[in-house]
Protein backbone atom coordinates (compact mmCIF):
# COMPACT_ATOMS: atom_id res chain seq x y z
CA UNK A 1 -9.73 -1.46 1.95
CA UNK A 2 -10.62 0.88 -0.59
CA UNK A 3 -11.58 4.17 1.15
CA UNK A 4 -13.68 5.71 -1.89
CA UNK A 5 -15.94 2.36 -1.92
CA UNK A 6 -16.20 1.83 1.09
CA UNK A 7 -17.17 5.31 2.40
CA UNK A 8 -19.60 5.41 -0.45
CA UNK A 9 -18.18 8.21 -2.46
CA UNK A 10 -17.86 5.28 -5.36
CA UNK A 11 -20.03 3.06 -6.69
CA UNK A 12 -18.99 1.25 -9.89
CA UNK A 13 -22.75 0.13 -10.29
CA UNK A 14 -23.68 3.72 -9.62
CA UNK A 15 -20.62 5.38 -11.74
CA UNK A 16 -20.77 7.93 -8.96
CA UNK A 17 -21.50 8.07 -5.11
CA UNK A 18 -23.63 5.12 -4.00
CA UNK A 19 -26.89 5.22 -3.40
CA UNK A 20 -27.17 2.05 -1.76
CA UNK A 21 -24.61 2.20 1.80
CA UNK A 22 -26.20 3.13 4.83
CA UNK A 23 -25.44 4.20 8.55
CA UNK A 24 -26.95 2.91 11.58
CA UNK A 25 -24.86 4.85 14.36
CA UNK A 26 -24.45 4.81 17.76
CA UNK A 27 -23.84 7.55 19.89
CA UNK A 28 -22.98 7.65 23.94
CA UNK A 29 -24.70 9.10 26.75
CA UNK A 30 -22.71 12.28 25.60
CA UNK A 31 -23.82 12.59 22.55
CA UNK A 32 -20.35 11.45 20.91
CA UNK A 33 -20.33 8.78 17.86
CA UNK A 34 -18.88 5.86 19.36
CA UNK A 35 -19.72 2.85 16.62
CA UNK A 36 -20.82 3.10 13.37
CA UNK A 37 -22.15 0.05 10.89
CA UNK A 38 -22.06 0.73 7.26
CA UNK A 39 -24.27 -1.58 4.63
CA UNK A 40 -26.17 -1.92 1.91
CA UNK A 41 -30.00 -2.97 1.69
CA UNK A 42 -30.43 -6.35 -0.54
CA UNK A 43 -33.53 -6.43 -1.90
CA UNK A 44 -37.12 -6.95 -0.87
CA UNK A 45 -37.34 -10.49 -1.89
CA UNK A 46 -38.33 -12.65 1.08
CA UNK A 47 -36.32 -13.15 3.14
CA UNK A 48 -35.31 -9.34 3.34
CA UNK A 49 -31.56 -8.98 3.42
CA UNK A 50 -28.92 -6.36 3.89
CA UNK A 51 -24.90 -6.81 3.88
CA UNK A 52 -22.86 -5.60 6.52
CA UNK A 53 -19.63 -4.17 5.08
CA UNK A 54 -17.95 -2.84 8.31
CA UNK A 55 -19.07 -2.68 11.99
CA UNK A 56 -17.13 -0.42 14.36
CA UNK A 57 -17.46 -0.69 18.05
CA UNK A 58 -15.40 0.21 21.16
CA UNK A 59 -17.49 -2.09 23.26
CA UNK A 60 -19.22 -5.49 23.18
CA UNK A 61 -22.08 -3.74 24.04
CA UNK A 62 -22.01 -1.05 21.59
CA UNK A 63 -21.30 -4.13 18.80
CA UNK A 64 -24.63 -5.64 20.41
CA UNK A 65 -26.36 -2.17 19.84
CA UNK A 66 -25.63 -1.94 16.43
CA UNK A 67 -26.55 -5.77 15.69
CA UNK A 68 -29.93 -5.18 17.24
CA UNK A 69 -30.45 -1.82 15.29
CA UNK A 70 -29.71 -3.90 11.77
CA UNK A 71 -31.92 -6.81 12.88
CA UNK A 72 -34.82 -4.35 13.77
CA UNK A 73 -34.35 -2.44 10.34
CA UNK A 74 -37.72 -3.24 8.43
């Protein structure tokens, strides 16, 4: 894995940071960060789209979280 791309710091199509990777955290009842899922928005061409590039989770249920966040992104 290539940390710069992947973190967004480098975007070839950018020729700088990217503009394009997202977030969708998850944080527990403590308020730590314990899952993250990083991607990129598609386009707005029907059906909308967006590509996962990495999902972190301690927990099946934290990896359900996250799913259900991206699905419900509009």
């Amino acid at each position: 894995m290539n940390y710069l791309v992947e973190s967004g710091e480098w975007s070839s199509a950018d020729q700088g940071p990217s503009r394009s990777l997202r977030v969708a955290a998850h944080f527990d009842d403590a308020g730590t960060l314990d899952g993250f899922a990083l991607f990129r928005h598609k386009g707005w061409s029907e059906p909308v789209t967006s590509e996962v590039v990495q999902l972190t989770a301690p927990s099946p249920a934290v990896e359900l979280s996250l799913w259900r966040a991206l699905a419900d992104l509009d």
